[in-house]
C-alpha atoms as a PDB file:
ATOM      1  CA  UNK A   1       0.000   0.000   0.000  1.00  0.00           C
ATOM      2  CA  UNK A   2       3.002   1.898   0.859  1.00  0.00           C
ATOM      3  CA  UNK A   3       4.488   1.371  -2.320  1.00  0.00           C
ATOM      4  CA  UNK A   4       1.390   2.700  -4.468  1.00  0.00           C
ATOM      5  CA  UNK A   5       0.954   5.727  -2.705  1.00  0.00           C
ATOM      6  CA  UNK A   6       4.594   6.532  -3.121  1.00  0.00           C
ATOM      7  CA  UNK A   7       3.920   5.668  -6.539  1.00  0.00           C
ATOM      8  CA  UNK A   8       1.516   7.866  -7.190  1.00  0.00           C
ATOM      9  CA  UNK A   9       2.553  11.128  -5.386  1.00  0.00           C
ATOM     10  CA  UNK A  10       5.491  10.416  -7.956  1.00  0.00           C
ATOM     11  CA  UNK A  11       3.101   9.887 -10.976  1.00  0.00           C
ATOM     12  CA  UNK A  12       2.095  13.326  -9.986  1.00  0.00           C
ATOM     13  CA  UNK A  13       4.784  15.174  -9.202  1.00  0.00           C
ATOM     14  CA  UNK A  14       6.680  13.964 -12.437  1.00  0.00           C
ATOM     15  CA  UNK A  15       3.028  14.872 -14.430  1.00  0.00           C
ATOM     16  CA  UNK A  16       3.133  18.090 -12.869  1.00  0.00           C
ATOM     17  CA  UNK A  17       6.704  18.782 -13.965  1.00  0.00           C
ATOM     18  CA  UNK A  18       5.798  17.731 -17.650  1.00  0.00           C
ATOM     19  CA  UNK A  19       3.566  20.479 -17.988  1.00  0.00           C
ATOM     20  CA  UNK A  20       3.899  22.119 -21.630  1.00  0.00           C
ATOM     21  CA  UNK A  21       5.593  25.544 -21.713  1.00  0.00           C
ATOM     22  CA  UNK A  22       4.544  28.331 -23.709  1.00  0.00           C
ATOM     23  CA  UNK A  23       7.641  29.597 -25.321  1.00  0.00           C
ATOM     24  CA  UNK A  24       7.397  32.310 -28.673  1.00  0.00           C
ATOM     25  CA  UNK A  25       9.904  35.207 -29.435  1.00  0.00           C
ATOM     26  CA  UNK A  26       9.531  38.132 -31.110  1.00  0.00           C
ATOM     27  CA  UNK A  27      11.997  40.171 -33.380  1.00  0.00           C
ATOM     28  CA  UNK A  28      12.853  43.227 -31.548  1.00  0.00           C
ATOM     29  CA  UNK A  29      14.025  45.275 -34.160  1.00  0.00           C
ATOM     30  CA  UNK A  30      10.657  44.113 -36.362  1.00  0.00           C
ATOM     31  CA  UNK A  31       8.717  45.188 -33.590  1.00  0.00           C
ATOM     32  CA  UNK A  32      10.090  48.966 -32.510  1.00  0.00           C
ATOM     33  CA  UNK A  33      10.811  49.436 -36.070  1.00  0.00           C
ATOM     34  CA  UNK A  34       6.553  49.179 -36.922  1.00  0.00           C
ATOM     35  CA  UNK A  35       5.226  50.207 -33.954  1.00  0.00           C
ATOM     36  CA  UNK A  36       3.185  53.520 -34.855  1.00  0.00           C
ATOM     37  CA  UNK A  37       4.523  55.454 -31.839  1.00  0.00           C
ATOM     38  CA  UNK A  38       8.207  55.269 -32.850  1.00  0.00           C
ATOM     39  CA  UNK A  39       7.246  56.196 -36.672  1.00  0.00           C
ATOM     40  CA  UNK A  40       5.183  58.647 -35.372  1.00  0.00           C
ATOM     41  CA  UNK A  41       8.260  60.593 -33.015  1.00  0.00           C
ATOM     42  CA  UNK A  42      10.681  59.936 -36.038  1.00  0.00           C
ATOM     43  CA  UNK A  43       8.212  62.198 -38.211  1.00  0.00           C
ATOM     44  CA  UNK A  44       7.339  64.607 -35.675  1.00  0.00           C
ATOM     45  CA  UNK A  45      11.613  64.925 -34.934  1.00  0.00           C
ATOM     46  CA  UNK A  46      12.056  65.135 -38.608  1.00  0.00           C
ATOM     47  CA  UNK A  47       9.318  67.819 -39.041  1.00  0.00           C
ATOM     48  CA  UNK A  48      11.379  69.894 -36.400  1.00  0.00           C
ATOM     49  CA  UNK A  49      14.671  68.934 -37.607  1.00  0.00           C
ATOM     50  CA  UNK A  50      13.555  70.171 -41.019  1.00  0.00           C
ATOM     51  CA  UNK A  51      12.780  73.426 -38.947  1.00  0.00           C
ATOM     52  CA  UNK A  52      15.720  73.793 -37.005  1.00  0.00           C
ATOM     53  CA  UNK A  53      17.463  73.676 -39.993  1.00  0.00           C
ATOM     54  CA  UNK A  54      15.695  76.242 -42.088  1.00  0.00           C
ATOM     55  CA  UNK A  55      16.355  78.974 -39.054  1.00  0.00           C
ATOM     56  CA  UNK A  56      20.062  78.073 -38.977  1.00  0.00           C
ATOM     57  CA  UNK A  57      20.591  78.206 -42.609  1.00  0.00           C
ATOM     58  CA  UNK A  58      18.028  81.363 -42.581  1.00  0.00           C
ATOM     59  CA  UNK A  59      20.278  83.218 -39.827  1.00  0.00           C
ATOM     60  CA  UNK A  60      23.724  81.917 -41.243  1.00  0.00           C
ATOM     61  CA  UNK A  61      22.823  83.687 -44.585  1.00  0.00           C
ATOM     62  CA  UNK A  62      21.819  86.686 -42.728  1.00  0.00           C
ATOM     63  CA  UNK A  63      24.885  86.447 -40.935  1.00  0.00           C
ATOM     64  CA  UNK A  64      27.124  86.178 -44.131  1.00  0.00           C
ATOM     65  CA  UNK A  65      25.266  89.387 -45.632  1.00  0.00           C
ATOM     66  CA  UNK A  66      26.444  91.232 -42.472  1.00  0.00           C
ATOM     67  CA  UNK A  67      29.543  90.268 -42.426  1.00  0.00           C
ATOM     68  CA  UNK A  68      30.123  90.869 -46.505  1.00  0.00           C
ATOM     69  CA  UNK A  69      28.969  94.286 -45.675  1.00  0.00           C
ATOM     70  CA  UNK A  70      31.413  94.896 -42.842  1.00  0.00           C
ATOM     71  CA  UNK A  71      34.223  93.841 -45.637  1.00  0.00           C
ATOM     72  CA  UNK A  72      32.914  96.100 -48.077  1.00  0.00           C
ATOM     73  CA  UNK A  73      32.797  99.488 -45.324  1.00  0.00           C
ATOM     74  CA  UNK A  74      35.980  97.989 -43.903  1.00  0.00           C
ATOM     75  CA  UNK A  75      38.113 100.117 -45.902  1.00  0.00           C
ATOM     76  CA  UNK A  76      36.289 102.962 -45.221  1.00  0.00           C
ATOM     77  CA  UNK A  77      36.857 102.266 -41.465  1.00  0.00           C
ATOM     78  CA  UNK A  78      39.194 103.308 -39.220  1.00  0.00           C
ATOM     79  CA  UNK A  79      41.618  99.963 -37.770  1.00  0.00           C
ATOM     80  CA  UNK A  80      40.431 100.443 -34.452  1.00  0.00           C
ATOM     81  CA  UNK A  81      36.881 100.686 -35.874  1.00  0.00           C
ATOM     82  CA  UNK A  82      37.864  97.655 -37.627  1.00  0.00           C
ATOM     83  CA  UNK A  83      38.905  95.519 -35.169  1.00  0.00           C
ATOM     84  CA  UNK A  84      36.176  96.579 -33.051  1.00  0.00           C
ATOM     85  CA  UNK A  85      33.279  95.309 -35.234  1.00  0.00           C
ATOM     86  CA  UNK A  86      35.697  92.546 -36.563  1.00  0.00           C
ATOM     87  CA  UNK A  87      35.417  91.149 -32.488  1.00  0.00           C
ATOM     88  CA  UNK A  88      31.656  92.369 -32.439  1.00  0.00           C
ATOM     89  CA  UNK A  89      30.992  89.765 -35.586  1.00  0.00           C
ATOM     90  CA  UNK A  90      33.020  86.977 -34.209  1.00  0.00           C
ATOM     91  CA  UNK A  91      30.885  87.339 -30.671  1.00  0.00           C
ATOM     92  CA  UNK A  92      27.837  87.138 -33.216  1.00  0.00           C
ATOM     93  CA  UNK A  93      28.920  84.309 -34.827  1.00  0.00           C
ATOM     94  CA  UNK A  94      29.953  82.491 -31.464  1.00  0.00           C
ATOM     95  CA  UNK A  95      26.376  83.286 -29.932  1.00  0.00           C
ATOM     96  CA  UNK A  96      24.732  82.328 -32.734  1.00  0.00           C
ATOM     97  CA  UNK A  97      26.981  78.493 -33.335  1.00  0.00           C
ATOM     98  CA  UNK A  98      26.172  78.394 -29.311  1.00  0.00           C
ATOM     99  CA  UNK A  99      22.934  78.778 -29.600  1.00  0.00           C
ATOM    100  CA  UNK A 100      22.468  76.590 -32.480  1.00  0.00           C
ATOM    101  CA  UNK A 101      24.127  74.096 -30.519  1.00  0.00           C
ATOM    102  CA  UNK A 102      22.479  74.062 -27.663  1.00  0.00           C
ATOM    103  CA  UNK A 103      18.991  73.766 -29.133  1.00  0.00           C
ATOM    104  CA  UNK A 104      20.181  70.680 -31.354  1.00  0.00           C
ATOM    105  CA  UNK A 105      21.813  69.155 -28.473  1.00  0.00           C
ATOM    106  CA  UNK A 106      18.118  69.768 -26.640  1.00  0.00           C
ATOM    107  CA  UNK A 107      16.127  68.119 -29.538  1.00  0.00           C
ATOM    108  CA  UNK A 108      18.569  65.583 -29.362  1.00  0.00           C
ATOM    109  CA  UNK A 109      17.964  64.608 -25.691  1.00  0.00           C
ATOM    110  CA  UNK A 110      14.065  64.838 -26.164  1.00  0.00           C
ATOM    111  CA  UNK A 111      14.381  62.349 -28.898  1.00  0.00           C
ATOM    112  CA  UNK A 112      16.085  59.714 -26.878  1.00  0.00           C
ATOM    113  CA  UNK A 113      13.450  60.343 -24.189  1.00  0.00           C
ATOM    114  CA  UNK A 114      10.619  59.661 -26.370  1.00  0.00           C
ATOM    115  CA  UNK A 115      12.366  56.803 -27.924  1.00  0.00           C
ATOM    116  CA  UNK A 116      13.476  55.439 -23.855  1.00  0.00           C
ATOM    117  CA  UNK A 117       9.540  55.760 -23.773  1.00  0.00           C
ATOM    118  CA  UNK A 118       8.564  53.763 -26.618  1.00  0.00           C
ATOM    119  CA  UNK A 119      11.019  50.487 -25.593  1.00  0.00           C
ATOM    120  CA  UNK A 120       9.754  50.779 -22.274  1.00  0.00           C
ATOM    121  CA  UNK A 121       6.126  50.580 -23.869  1.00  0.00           C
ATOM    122  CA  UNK A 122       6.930  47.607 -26.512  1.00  0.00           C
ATOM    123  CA  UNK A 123       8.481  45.608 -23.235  1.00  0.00           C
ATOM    124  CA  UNK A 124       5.202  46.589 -20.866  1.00  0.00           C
ATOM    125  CA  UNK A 125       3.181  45.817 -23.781  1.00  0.00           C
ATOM    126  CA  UNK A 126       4.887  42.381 -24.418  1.00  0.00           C
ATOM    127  CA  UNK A 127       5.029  41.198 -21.140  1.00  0.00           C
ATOM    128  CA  UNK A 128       1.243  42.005 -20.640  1.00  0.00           C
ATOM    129  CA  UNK A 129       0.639  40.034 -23.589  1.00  0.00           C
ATOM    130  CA  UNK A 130       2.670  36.989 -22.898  1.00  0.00           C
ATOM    131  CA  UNK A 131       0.851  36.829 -19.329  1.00  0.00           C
ATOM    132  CA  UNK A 132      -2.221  37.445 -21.346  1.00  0.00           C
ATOM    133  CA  UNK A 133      -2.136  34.832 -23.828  1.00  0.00           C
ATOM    134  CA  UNK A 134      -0.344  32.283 -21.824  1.00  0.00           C
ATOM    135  CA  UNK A 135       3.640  32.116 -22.597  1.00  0.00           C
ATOM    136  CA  UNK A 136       6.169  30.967 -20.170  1.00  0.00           C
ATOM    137  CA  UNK A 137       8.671  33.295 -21.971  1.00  0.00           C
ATOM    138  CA  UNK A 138       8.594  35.224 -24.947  1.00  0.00           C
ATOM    139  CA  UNK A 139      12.448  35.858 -26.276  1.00  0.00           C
ATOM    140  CA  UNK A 140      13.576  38.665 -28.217  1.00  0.00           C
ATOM    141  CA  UNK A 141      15.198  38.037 -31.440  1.00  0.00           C
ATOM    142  CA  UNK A 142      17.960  40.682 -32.138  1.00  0.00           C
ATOM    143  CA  UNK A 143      21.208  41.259 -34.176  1.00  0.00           C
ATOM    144  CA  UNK A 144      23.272  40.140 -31.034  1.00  0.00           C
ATOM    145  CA  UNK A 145      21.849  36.859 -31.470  1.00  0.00           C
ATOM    146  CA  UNK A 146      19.777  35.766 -28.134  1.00  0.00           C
ATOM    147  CA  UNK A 147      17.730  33.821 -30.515  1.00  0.00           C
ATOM    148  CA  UNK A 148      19.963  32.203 -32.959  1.00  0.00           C
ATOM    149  CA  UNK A 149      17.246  29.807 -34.217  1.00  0.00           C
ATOM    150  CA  UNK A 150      13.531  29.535 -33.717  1.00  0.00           C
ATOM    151  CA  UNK A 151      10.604  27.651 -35.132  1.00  0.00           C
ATOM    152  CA  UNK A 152       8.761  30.064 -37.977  1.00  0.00           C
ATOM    153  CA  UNK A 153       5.245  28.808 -36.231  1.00  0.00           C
ATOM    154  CA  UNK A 154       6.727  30.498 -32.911  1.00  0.00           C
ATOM    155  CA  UNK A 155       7.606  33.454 -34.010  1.00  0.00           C
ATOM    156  CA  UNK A 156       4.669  35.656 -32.808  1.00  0.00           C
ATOM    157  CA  UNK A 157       6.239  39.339 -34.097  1.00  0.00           C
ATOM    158  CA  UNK A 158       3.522  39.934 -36.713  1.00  0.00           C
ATOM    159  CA  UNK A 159       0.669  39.365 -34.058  1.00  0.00           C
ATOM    160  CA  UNK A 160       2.631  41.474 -31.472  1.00  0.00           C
ATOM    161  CA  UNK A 161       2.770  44.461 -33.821  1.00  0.00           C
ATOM    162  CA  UNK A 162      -0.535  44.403 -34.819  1.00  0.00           C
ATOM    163  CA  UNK A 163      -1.794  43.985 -31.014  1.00  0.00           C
ATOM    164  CA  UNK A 164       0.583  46.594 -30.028  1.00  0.00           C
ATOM    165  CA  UNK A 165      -0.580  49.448 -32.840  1.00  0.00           C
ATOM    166  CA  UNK A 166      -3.985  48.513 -32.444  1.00  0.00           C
ATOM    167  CA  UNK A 167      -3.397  49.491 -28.761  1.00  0.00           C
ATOM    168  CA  UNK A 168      -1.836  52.861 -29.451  1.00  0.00           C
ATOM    169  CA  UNK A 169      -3.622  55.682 -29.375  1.00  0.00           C
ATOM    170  CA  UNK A 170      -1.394  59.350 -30.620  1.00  0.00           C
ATOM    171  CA  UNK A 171      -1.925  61.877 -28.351  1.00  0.00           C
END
């Protein structure tokens, strides 16, 4: 009697450990790549990129005008006169690089913040579904290689960005 009983808490606890895992992975690449958000932020960062760059080249012209006509009154200037709004144009054109600087290096760091924003939303989204749907672990595929091989019928990156665009909603 014993014997059977042992036998069958065994019965079950190798059953139990037999239990079928739910295992898929995704391409990550795939996945930020056609997710609406992040195409959405790349055109709204090109939009103001295009922008940024029609003031600079829009104040560098009307910087070079300036300056053209300081060389053309130079000669009717004194050389203290001269060097004195020779040093007044370099300031300008110091400000002006600064400032350009600064404002690209601004756009820059708002970019990466958005894009921080949409991996953190792809991996909350992901995670949600695989405790959704029912998957012990869903990998990421990447150029690094954590998934060197995987079964085409387990790759579940289609379905991912199509649940995870149909979930976004632009602001």
């Amino acid at each position: 009697m014993k014997n059977i009983v042992s036998a069958v808490v065994l019965l079950i606890l190798v059953a139990s450990c037999q239990q079928q895992q739910k295992i898929a992975f995704i391409d990550n690449g795939e996945v930020i790549n056609k997710y609406q958000m992040k195409i959405d932020i790349e055109d709204k960062y090109k939009l103001k990129d295009d922008d940024f760059k029609k003031r600079m080249d829009s104040v560098g012209r009307d910087f070079q005008i300036e300056a053209q006509a300081f060389q053309a009154e130079s000669q009717k200037l004194s050389q203290a006169k001269m060097q004195e709004r020779y040093q007044e144009l370099g300031q300008k054109r110091q400000v002006l690089e600064q400032r350009f600087q600064m404002e690209q290096q601004s756009m820059t760091e708002a970019f990466n913040t958005e894009m921080d924003s949409v991996v953190s939303k792809v991996k909350e989204f992901v995670a949600d579904y695989g405790k959704t749907n029912g998957y012990t672990f869903i990998l990421g595929k990447n150029e690094a290689g954590s998934v060197m091989y995987g079964k085409e019928s387990e790759d579940i990156t289609e379905s991912i960005i199509t649940a995870l665009n149909e979930d976004y909603k632009p602001e």
